[in-house]
C-alpha atoms as a PDB file:
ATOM      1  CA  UNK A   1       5.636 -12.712 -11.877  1.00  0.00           C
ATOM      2  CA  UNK A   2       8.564 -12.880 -14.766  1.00  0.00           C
ATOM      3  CA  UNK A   3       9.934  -9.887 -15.866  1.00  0.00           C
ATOM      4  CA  UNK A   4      12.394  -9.392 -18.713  1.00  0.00           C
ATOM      5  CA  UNK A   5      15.440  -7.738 -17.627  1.00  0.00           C
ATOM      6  CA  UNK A   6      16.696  -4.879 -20.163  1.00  0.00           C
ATOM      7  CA  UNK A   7      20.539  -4.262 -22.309  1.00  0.00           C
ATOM      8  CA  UNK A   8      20.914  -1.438 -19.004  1.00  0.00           C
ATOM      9  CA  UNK A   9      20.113  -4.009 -16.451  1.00  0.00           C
ATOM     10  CA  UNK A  10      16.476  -2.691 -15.930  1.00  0.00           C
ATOM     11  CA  UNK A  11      13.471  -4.344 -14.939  1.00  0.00           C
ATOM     12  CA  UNK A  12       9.887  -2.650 -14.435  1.00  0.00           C
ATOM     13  CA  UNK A  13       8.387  -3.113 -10.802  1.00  0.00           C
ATOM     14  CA  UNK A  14       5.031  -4.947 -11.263  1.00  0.00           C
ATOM     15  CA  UNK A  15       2.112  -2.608 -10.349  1.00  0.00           C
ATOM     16  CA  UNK A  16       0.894  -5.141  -7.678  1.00  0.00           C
ATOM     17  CA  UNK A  17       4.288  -5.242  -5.427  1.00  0.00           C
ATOM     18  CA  UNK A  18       4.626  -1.564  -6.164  1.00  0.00           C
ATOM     19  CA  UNK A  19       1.046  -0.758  -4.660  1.00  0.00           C
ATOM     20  CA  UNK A  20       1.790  -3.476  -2.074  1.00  0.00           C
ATOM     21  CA  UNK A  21       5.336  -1.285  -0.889  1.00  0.00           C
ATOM     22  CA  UNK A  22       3.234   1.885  -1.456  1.00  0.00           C
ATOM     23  CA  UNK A  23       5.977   3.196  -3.689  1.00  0.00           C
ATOM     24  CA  UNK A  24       5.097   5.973  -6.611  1.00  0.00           C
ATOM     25  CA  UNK A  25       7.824   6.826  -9.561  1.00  0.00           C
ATOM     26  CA  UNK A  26      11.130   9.195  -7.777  1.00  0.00           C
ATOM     27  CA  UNK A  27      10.268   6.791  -4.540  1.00  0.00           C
ATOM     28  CA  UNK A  28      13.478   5.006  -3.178  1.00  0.00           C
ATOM     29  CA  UNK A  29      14.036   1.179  -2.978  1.00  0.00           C
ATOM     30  CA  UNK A  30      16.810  -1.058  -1.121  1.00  0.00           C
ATOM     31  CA  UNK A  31      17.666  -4.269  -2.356  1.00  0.00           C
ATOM     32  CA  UNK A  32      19.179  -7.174  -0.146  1.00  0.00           C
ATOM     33  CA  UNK A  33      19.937 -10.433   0.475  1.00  0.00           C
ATOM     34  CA  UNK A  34      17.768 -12.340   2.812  1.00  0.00           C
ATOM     35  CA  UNK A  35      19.323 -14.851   5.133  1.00  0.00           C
ATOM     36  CA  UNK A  36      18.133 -17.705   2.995  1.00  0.00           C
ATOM     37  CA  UNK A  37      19.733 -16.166  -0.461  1.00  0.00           C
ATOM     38  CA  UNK A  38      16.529 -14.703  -1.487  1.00  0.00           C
ATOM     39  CA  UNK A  39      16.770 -10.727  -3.139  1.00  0.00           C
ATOM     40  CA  UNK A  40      14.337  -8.724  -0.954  1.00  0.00           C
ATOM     41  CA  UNK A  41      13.223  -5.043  -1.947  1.00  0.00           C
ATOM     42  CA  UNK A  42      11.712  -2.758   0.655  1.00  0.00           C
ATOM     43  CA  UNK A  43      11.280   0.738   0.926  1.00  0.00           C
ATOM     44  CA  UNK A  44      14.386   3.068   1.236  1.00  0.00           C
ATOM     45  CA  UNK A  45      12.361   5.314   4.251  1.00  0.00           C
ATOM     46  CA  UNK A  46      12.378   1.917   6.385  1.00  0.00           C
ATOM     47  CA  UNK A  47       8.307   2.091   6.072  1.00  0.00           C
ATOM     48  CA  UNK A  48       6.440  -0.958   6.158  1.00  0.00           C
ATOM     49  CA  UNK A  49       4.529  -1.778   3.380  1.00  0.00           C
ATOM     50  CA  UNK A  50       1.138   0.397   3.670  1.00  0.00           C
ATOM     51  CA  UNK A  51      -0.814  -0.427   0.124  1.00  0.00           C
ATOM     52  CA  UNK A  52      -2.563   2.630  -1.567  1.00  0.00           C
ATOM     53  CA  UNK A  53      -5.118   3.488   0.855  1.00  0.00           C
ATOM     54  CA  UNK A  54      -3.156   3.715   3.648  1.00  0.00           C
ATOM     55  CA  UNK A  55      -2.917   7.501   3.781  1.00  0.00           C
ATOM     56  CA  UNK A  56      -6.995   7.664   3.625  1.00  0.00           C
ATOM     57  CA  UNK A  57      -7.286   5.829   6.637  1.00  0.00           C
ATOM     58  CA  UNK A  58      -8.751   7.355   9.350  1.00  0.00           C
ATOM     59  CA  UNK A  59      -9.722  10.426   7.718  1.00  0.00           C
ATOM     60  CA  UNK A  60     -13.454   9.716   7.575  1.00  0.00           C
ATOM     61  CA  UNK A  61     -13.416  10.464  11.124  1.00  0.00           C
ATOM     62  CA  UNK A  62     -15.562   8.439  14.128  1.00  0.00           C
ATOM     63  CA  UNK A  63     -18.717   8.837  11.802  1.00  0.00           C
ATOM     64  CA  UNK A  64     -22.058   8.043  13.082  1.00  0.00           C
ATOM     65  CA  UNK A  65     -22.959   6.228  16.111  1.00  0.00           C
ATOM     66  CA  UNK A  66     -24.644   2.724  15.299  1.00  0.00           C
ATOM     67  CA  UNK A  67     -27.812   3.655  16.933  1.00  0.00           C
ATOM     68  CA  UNK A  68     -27.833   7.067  14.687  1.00  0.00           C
ATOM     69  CA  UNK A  69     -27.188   5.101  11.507  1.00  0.00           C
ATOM     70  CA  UNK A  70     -30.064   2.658  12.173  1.00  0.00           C
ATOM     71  CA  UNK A  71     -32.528   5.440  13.254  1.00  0.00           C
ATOM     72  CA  UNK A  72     -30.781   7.578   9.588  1.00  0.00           C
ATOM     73  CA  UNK A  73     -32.001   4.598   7.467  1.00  0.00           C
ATOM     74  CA  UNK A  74     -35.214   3.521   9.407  1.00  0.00           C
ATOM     75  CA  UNK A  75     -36.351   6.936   8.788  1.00  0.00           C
ATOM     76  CA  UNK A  76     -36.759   7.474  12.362  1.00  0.00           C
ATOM     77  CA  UNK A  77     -37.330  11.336  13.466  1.00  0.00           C
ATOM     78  CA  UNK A  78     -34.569  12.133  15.714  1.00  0.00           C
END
């Protein structure tokens, strides 16, 4: 991904490495050096990346046993 870097030193944060870090606008970023002279960014908080569906995980709740499902869509009276 090439981005254009403005007069104020100013690049925009592609959408894909932004939902990839799980960051949102007013969310904190570090930049450093890696050890092989790559520029890394990572979240300020020290999260790991999460992607944008990692807060709805696990809210669903254990759900339906398999059995119950099958018997649900058979039609199957209980």
């Amino acid at each position: 991904m090439t981005k254009t870097l403005t007069s104020k030193g100013q690049v925009t944060i592609p959408k894909a490495v932004r939902d990839h870090l799980g960051i949102a606008p007013g969310s904190e970023v570090n930049f450093r050096l890696g050890d092989n002279g790559d520029v890394v960014i990572e979240r300020a908080d020290g999260e790991k990346p999460t992607g944008r569906f990692a807060s709805l995980r696990g809210s669903a709740g254990p759900g339906m046993s398999t059995d119950e499902l099958m018997a649900l869509l058979r039609g199957e009276p209980e």
